[in-house]
Every structure is written in C-alpha cells, then in structure tokens.
Protein backbone atom coordinates (compact mmCIF):
# COMPACT_ATOMS: atom_id res chain seq x y z
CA UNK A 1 18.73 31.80 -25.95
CA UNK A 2 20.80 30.65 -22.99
CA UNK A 3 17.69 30.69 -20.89
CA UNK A 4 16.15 28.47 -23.48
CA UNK A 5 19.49 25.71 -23.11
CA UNK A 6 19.91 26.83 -19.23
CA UNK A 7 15.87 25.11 -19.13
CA UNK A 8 16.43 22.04 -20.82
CA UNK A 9 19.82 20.99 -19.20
CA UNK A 10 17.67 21.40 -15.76
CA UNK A 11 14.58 19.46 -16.97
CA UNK A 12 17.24 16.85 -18.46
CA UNK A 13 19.04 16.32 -14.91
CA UNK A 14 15.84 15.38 -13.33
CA UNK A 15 13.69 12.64 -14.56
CA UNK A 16 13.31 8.77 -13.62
CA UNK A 17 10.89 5.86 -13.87
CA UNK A 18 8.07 3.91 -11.86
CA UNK A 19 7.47 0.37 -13.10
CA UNK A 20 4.25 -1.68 -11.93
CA UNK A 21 6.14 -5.07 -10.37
CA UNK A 22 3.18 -6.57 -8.91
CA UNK A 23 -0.16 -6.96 -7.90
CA UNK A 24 -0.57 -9.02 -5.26
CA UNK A 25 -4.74 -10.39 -4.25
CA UNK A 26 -3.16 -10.18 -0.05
CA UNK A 27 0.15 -10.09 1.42
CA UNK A 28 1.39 -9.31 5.00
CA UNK A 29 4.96 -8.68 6.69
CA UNK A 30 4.68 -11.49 8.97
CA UNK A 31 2.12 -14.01 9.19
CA UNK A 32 -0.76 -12.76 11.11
CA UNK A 33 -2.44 -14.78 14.00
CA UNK A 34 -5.52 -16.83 12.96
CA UNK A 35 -8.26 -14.69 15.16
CA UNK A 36 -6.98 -11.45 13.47
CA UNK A 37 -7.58 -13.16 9.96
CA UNK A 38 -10.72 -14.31 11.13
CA UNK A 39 -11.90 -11.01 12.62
CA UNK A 40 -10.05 -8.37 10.32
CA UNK A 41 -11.85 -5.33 9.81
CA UNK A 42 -11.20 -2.84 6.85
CA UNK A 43 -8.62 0.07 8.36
CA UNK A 44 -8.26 2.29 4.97
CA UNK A 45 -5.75 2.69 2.10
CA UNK A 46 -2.46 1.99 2.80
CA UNK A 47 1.03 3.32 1.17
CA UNK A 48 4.39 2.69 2.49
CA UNK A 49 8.02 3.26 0.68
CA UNK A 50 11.51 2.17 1.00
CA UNK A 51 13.96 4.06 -0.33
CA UNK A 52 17.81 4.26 -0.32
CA UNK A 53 19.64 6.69 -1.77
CA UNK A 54 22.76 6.77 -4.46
CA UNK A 55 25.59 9.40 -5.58
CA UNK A 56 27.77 9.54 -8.45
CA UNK A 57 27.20 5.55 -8.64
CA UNK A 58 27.96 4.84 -5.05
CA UNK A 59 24.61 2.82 -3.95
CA UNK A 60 24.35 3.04 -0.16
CA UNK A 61 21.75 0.27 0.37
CA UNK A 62 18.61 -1.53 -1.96
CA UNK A 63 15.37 -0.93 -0.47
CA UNK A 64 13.66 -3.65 1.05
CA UNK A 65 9.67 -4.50 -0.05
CA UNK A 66 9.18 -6.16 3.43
CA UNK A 67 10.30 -2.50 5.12
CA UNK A 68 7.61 -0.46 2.13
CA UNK A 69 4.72 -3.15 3.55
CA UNK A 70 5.76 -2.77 7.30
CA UNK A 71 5.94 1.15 6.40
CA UNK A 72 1.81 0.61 4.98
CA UNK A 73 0.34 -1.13 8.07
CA UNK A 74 2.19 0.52 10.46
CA UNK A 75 0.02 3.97 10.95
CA UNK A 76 -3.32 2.22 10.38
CA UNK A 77 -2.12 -0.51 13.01
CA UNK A 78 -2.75 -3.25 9.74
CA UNK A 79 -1.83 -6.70 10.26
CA UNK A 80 -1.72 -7.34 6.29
CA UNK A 81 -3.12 -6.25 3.00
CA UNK A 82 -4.96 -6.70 -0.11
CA UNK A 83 -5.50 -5.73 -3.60
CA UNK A 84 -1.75 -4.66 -3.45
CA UNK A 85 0.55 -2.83 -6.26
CA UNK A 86 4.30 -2.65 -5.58
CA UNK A 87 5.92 -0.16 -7.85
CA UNK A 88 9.81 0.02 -8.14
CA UNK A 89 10.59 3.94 -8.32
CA UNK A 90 13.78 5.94 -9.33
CA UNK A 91 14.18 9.49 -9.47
CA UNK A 92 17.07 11.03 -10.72
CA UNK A 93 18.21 14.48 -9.54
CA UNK A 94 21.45 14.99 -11.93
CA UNK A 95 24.01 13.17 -9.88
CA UNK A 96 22.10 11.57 -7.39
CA UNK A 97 19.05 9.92 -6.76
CA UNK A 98 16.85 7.03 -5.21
CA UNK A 99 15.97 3.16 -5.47
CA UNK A 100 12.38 3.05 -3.88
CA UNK A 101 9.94 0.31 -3.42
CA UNK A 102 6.01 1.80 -3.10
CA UNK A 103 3.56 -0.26 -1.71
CA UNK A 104 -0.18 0.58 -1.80
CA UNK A 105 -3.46 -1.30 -1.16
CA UNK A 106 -6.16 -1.90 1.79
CA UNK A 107 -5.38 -2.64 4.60
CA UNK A 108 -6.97 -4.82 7.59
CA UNK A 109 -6.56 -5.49 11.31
C-alpha cells in the first residue's frame, strides 16, 4: 500500500504543460540580406529552445523567443524560417522547474 501512495506522490511532483502560441508562415532573428532571400536554399528542420529555470518561486530569468529562433538556425547555418510553431513549455519537477520557449520549422540559407 505505501508503494501504491509512494507512486502517485512521485508521478504528482512531475508534470507540466506545452501550449501551441503560434504559427508563424516565415520569421527570422534579424532581417536577412536581400541576395540570401533571393537565393535561399532549403537547410532541414529546425528546433531551438530557451529555457530558464525557477525554484521554490524564485524565477531566475523568462526565456527569450528571439534566443529559441537564433538557437534553430544556428547549427544548420539558417538565415530564417518558415512554416514555424512556437510552443511555450513548463515542466515541473516538484519544487522546481522551467519556462521554455520551443521553436520548430524549416529552415533556409
């Protein structure tokens, strides 16, 4: 029996939530040069995160969206994106946890 309670207080500590915010048609970090847009070529999927992390309450930070898109183009050396979701996301781990911005779409350079 306490293995039974000692099991649901564990899987009641950890949950949390991902909410659609957005879908975006194209977005980019900074405005890319006009030859780029022009030329762009398809680089693959892209999915970056920002995430900052809380205790007991005490929020040290909010993630950025511009840092989660930055964080997509960065490894496929994208200049911007399209078809793009942005998801807020916030898992709980008992007393702490994380505010997290997910970005994912294709990206082109």
């Amino acid at each position: 029996m306490r293995a039974g309670w000692a099991i649901l207080l564990l899987l009641a500590g950890t949950w949390g939530c991902s909410v659609n915010v957005a879908a975006l048609k194209g977005v980019a970090a900074q405005i890319p040069p006009e030859d780029v847009m022009r030329t762009a070529v398809y680089r693959g999927w892209g999915d970056g995160e920002s995430c900052r992390l809380w205790i007991l309450a005490a929020h040290f930070g909010l993630p950025q969206v511009d840092e989660a898109f930055t964080n997509a183009l960065r490894p496929l050396h994208g200049a911007f994106m399209r078809n793009v979701t942005v998801y807020s996301v916030h898992p709980v781990y008992g007393f702490f946890g994380w505010h997290c911005y997910r970005v994912v779409g294709n990206v082109f350079g």
